[in-house]
PDB file of N, CA and C in Angstrom:
ATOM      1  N   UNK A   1     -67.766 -30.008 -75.514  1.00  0.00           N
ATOM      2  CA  UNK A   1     -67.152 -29.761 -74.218  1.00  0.00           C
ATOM      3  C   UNK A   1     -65.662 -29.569 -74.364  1.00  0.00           C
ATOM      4  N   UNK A   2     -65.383 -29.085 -75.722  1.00  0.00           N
ATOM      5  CA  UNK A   2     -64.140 -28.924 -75.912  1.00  0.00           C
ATOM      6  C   UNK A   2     -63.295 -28.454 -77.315  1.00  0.00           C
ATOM      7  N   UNK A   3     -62.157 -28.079 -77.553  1.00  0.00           N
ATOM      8  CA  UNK A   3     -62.434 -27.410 -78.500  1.00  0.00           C
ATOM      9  C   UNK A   3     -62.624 -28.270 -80.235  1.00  0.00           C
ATOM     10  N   UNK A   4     -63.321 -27.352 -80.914  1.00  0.00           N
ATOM     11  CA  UNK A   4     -64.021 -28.395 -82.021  1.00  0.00           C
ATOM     12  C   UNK A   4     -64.835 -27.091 -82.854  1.00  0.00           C
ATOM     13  N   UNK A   5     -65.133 -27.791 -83.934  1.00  0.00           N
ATOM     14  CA  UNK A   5     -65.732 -26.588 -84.973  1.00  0.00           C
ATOM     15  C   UNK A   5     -66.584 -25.298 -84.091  1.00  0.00           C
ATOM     16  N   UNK A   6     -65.941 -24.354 -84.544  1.00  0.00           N
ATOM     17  CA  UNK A   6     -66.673 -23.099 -84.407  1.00  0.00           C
ATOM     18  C   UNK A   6     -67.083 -22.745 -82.526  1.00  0.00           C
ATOM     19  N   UNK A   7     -65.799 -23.347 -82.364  1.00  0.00           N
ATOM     20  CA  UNK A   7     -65.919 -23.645 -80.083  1.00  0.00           C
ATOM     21  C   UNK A   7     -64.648 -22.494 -80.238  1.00  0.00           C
ATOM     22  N   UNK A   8     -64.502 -21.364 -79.591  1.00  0.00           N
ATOM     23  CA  UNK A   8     -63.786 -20.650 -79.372  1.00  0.00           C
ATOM     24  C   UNK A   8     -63.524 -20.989 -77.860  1.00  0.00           C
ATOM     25  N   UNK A   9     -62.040 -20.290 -77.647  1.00  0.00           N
ATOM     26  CA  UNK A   9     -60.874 -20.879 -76.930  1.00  0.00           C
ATOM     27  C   UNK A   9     -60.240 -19.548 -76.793  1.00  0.00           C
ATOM     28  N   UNK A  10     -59.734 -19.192 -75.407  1.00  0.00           N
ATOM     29  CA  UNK A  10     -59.640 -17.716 -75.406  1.00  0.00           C
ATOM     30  C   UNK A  10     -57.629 -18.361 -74.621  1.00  0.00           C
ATOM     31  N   UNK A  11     -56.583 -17.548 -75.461  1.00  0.00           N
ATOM     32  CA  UNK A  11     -55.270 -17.992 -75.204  1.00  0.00           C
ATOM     33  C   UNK A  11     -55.085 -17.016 -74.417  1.00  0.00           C
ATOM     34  N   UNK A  12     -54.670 -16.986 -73.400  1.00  0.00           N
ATOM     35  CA  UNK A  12     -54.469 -16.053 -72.690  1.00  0.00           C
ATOM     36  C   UNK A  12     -52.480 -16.289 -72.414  1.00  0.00           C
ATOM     37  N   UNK A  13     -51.837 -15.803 -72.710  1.00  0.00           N
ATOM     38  CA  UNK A  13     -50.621 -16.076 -72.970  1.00  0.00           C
ATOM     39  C   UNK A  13     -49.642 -14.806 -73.949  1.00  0.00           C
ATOM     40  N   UNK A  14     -47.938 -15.219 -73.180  1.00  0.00           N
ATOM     41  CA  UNK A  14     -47.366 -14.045 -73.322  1.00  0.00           C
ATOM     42  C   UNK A  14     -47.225 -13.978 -75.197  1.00  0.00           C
ATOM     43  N   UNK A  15     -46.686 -13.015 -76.026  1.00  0.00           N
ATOM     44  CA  UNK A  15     -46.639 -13.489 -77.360  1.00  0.00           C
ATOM     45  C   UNK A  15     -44.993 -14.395 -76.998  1.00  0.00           C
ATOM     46  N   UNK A  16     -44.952 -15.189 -77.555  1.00  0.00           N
ATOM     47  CA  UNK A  16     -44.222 -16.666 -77.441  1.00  0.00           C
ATOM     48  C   UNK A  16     -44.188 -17.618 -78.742  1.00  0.00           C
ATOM     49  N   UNK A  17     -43.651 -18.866 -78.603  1.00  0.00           N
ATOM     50  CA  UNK A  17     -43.742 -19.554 -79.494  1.00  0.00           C
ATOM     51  C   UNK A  17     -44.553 -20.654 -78.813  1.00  0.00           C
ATOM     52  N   UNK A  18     -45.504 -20.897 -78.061  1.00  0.00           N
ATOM     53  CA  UNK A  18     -46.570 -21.120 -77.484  1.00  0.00           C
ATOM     54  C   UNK A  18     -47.675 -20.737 -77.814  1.00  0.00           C
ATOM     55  N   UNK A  19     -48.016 -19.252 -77.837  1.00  0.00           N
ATOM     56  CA  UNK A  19     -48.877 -19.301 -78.585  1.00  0.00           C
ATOM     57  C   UNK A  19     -49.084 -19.051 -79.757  1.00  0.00           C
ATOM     58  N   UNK A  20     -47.790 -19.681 -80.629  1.00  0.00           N
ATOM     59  CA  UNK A  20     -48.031 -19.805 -81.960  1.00  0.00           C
ATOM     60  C   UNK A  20     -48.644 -21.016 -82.298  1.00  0.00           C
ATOM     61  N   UNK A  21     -47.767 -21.619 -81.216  1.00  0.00           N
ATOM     62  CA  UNK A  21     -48.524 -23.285 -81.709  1.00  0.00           C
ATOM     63  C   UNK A  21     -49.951 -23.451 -80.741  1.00  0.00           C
ATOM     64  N   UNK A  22     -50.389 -22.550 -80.034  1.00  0.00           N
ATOM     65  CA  UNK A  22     -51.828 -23.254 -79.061  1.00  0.00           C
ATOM     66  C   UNK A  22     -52.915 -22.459 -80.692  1.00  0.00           C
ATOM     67  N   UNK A  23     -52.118 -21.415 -81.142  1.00  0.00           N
ATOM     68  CA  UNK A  23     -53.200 -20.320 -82.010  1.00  0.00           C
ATOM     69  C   UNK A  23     -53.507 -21.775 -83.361  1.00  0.00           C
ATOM     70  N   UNK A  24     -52.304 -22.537 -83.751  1.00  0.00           N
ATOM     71  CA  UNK A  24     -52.614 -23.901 -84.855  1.00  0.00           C
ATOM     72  C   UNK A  24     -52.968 -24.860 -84.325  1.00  0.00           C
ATOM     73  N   UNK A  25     -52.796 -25.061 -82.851  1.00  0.00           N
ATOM     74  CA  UNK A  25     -53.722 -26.549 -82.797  1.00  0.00           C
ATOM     75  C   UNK A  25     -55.103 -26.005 -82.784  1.00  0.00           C
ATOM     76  N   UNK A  26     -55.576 -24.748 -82.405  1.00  0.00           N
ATOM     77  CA  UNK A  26     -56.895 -24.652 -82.203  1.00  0.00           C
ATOM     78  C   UNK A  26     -57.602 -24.388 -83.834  1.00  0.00           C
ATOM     79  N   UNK A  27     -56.811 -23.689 -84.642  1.00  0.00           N
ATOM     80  CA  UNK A  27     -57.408 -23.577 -86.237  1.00  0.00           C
ATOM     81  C   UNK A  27     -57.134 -24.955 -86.222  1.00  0.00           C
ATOM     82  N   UNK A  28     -56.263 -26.229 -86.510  1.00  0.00           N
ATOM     83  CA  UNK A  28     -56.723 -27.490 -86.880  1.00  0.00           C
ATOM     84  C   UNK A  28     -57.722 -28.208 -86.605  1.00  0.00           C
ATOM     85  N   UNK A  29     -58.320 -27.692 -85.003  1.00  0.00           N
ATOM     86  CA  UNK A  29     -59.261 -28.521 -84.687  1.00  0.00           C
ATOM     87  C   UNK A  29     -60.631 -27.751 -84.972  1.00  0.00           C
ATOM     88  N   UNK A  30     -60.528 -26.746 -86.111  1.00  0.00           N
ATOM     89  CA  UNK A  30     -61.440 -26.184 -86.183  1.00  0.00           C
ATOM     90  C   UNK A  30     -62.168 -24.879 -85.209  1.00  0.00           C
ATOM     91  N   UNK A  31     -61.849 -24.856 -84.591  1.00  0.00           N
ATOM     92  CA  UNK A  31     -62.141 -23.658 -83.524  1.00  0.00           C
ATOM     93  C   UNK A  31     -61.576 -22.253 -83.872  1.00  0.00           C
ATOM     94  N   UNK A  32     -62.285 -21.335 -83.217  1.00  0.00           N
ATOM     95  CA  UNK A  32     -61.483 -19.833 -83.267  1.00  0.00           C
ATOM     96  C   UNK A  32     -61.151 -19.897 -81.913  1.00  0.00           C
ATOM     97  N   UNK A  33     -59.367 -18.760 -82.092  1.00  0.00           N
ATOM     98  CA  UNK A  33     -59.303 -18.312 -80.888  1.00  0.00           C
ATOM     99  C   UNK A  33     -59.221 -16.645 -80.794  1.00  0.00           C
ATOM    100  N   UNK A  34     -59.086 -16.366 -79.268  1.00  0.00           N
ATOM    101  CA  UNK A  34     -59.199 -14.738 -78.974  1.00  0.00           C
ATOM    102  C   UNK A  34     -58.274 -14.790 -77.940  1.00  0.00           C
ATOM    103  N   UNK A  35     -57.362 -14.209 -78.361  1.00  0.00           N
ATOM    104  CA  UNK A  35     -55.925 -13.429 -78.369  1.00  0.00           C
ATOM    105  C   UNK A  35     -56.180 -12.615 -76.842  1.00  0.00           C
ATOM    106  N   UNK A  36     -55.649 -12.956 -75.437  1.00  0.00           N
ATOM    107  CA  UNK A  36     -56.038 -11.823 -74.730  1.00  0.00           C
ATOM    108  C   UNK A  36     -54.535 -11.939 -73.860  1.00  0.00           C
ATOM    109  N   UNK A  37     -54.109 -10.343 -73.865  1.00  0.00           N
ATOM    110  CA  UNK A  37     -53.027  -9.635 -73.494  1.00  0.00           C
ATOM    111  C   UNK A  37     -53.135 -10.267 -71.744  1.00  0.00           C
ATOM    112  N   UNK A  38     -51.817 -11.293 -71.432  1.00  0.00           N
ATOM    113  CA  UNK A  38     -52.070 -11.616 -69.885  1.00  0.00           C
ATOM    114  C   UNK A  38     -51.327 -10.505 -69.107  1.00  0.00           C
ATOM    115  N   UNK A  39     -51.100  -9.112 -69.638  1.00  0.00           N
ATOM    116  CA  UNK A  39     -51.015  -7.849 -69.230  1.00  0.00           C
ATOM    117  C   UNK A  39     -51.583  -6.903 -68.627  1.00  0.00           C
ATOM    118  N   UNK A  40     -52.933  -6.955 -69.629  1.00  0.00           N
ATOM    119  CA  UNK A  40     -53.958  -6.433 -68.815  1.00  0.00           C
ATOM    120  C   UNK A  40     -54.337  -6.483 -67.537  1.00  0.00           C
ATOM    121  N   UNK A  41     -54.936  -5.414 -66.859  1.00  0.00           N
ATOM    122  CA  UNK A  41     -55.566  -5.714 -65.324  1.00  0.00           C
ATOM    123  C   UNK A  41     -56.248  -6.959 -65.314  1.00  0.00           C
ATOM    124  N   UNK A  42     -56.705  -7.665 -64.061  1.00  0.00           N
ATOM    125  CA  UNK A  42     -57.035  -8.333 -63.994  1.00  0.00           C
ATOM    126  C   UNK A  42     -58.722  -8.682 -64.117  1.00  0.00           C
ATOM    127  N   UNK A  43     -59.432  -7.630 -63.778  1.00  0.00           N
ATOM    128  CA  UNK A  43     -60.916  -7.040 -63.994  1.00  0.00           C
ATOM    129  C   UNK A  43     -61.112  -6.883 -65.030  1.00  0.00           C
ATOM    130  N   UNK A  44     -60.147  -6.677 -65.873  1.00  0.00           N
ATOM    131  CA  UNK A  44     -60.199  -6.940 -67.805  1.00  0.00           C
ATOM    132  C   UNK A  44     -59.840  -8.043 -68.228  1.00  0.00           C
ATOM    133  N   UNK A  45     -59.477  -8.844 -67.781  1.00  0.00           N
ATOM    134  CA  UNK A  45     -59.501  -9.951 -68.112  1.00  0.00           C
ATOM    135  C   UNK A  45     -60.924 -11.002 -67.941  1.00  0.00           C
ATOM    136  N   UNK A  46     -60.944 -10.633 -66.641  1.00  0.00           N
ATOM    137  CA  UNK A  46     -62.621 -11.066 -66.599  1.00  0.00           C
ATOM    138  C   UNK A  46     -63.724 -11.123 -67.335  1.00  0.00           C
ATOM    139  N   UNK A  47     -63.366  -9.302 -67.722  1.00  0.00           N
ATOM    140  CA  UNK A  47     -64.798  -9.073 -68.223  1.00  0.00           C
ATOM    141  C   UNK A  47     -64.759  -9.614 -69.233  1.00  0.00           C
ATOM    142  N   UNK A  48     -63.833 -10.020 -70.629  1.00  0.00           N
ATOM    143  CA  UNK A  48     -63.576 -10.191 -71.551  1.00  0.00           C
ATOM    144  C   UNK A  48     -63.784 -11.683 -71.466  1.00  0.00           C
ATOM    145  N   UNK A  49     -63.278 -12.690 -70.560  1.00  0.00           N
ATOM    146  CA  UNK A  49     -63.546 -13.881 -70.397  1.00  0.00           C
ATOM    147  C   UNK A  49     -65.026 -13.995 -70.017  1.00  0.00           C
ATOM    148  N   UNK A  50     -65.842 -13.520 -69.336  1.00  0.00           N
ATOM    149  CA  UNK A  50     -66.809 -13.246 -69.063  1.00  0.00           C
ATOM    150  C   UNK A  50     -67.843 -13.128 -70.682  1.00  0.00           C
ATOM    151  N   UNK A  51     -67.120 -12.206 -71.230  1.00  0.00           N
ATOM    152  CA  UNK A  51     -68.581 -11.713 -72.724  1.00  0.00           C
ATOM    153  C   UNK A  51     -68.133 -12.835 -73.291  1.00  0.00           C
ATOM    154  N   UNK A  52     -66.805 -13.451 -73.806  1.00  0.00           N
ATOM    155  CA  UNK A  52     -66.741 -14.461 -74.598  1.00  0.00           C
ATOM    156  C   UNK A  52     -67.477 -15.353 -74.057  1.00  0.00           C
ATOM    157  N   UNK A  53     -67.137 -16.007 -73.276  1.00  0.00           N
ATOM    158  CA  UNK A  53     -67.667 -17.256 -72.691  1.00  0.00           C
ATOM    159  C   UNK A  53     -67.183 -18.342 -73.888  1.00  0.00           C
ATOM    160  N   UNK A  54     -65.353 -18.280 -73.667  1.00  0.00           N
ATOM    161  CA  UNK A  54     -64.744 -19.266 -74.521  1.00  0.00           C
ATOM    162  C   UNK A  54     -65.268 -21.039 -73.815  1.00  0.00           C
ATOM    163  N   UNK A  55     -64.608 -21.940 -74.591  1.00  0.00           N
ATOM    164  CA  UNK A  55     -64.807 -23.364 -74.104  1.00  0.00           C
ATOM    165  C   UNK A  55     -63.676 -23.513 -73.215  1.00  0.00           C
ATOM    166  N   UNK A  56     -62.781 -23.177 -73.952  1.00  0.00           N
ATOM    167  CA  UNK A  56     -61.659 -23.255 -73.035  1.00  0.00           C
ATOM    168  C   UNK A  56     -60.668 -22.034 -73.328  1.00  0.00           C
ATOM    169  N   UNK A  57     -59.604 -21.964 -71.505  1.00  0.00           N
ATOM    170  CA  UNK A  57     -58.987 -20.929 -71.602  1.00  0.00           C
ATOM    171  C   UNK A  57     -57.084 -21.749 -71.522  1.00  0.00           C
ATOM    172  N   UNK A  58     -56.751 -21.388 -72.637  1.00  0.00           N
ATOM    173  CA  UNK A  58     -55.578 -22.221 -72.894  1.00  0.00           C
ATOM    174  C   UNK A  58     -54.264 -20.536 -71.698  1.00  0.00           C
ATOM    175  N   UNK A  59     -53.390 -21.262 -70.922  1.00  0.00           N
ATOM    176  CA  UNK A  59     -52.691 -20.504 -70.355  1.00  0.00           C
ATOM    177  C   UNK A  59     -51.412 -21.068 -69.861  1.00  0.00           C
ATOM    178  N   UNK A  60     -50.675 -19.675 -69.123  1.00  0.00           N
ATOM    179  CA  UNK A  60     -49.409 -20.774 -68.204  1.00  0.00           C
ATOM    180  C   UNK A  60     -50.055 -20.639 -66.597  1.00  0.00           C
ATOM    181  N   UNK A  61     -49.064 -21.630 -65.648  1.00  0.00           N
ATOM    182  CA  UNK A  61     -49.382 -22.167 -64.243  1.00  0.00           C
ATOM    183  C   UNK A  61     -49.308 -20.681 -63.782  1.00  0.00           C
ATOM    184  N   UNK A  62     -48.667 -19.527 -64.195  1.00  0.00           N
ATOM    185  CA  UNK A  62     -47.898 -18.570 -63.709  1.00  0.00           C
ATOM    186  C   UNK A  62     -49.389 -17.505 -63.707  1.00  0.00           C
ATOM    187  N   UNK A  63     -49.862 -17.582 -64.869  1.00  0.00           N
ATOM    188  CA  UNK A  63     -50.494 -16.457 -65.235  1.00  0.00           C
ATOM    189  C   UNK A  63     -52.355 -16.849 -64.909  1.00  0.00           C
ATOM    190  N   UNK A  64     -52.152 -18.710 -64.656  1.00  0.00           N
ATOM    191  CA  UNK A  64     -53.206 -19.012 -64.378  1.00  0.00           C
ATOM    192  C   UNK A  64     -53.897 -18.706 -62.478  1.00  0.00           C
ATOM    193  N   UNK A  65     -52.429 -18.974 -61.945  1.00  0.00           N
ATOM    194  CA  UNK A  65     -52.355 -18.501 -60.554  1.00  0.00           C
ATOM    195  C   UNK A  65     -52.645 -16.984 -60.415  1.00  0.00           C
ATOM    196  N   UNK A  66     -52.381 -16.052 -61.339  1.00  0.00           N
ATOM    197  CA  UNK A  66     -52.324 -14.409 -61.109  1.00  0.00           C
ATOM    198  C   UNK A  66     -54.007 -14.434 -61.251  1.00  0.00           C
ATOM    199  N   UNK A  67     -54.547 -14.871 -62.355  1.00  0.00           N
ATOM    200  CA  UNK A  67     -55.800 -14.699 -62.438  1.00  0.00           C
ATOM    201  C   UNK A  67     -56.845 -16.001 -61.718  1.00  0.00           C
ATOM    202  N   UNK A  68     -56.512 -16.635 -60.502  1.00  0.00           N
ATOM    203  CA  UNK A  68     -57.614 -17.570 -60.325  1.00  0.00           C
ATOM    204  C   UNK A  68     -58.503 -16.864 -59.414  1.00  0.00           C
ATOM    205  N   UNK A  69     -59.863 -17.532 -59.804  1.00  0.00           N
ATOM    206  CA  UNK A  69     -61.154 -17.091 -59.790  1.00  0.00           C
ATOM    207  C   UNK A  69     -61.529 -16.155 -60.042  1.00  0.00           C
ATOM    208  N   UNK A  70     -60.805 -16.000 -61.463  1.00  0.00           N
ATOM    209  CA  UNK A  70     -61.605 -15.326 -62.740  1.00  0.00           C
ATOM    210  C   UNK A  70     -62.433 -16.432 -63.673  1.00  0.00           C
ATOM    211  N   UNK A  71     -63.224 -16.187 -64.472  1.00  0.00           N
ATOM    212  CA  UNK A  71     -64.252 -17.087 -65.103  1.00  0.00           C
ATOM    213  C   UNK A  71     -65.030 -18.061 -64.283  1.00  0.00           C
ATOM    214  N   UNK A  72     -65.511 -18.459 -63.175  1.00  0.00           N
ATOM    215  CA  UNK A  72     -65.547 -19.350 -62.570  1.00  0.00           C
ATOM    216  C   UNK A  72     -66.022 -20.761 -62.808  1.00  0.00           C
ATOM    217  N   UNK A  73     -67.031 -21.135 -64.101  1.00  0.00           N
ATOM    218  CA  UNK A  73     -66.918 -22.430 -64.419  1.00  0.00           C
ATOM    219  C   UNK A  73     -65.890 -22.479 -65.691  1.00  0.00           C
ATOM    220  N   UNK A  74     -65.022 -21.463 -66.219  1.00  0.00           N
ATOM    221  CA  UNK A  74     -64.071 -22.334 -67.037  1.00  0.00           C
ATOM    222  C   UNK A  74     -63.258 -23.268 -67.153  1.00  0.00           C
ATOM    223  N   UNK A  75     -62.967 -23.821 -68.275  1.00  0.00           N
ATOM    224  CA  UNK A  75     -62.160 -24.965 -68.472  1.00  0.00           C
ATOM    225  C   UNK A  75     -60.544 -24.656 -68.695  1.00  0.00           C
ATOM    226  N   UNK A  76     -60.002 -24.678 -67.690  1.00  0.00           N
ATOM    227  CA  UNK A  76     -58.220 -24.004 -68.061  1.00  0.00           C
ATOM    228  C   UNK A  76     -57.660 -25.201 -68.368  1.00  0.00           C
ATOM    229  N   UNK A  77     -56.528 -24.599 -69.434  1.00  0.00           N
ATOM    230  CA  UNK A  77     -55.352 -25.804 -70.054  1.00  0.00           C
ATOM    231  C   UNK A  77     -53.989 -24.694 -69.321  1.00  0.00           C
ATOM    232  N   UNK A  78     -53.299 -25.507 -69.135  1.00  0.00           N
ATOM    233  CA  UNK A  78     -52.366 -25.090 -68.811  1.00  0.00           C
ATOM    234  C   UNK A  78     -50.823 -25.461 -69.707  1.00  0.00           C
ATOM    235  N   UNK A  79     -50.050 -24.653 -70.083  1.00  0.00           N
ATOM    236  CA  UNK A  79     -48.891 -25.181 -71.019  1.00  0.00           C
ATOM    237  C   UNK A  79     -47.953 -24.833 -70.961  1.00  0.00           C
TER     238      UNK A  79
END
């Protein structure tokens, strides 16, 4: 129920030094993540959150507000 061997985690975040460090806590804890541009439309973001069906969606308050009620049972981190 969280991230842990082979639990992908979808970062949705600007390139930063944020998600340099969300991209190593998630390889330490064993997990993959998937890199998604919080640029994109918002219907692409979906769909993509949608096929993954990450454990969790690591983000900011900013970008989590632009996209809410996208994924609808995901697990958002916010940072």
């Amino acid at each position: 129920a969280g991230v842990g061997p082979e639990r992908l985690v979808a970062l949705v975040l600007p390139r930063s030094v944020e998600m340099v460090v969300a991209q190593l806590a998630v390889l330490k804890a064993g997990g993959a993540y998937l890199p998604v541009d919080p640029d994109y439309p918002v219907e692409r973001i979906a769909f993509i959150l949608g096929d993954a069906s990450p454990a969790l969606v690591i983000s900011t308050g900013t970008i989590a507000e632009r996209l809410a009620g996208v994924g609808g049972d995901l697990r958002w981190l916010h940072v």
